[in-house]
Protein backbone atom coordinates (compact mmCIF):
# COMPACT_ATOMS: atom_id res chain seq x y z
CA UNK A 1 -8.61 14.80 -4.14
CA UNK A 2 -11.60 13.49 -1.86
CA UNK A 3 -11.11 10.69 0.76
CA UNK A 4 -12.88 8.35 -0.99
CA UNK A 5 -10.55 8.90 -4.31
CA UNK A 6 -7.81 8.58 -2.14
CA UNK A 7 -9.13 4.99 -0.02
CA UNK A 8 -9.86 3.82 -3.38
CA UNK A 9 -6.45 3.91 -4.50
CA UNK A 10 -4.78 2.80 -1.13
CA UNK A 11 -7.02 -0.29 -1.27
CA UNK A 12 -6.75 -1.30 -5.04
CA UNK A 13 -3.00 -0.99 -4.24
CA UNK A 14 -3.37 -3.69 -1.20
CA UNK A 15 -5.86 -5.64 -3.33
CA UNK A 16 -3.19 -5.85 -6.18
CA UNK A 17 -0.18 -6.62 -3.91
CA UNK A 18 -2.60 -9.66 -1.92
CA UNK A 19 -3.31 -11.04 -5.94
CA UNK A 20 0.33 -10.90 -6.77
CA UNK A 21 1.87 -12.05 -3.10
CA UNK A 22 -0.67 -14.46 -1.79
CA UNK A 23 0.09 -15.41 1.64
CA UNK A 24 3.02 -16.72 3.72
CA UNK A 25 5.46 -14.27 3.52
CA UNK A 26 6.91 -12.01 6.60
CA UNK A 27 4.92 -8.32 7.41
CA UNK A 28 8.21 -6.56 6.13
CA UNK A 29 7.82 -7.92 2.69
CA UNK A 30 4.01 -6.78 2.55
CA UNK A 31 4.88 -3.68 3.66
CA UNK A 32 8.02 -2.95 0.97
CA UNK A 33 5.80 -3.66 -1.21
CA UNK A 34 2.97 -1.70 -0.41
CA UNK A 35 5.20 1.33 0.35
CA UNK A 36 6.55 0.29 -3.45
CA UNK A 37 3.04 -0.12 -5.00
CA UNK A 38 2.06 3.30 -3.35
CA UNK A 39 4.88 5.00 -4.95
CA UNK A 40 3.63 3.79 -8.60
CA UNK A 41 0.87 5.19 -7.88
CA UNK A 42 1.82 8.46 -7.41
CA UNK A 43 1.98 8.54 -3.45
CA UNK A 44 4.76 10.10 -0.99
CA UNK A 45 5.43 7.94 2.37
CA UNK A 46 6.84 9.26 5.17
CA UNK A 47 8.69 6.07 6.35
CA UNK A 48 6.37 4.61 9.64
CA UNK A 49 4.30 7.42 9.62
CA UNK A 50 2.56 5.42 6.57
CA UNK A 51 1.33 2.24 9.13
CA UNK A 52 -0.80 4.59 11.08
CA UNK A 53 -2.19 6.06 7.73
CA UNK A 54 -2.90 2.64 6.22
């Protein structure tokens, strides 16, 4: 998969969880979800390793 396929995803993901979410809630809770949206879509996390990817 190319790195643009693979930014494309990452940011619809963030895009999707920001429409759903809105603002106001603590980092942790953007960041479950994100690491849950991620997993829908097919991708592995390796725990904090996945802030420096993101």
């Amino acid at each position: 998969m190319q790195t643009d396929e693979i930014t494309f995803k990452i940011i619809g993901c963030a895009i999707k969880l920001d429409n759903t979410l809105g603002n106001g809630f603590q980092k942790v809770i953007y960041q479950r979800c994100l690491a849950f949206e991620l997993r829908k879509a097919a991708w592995i996390l390796l725990g904090k390793r996945a802030n420096y990817f993101l």
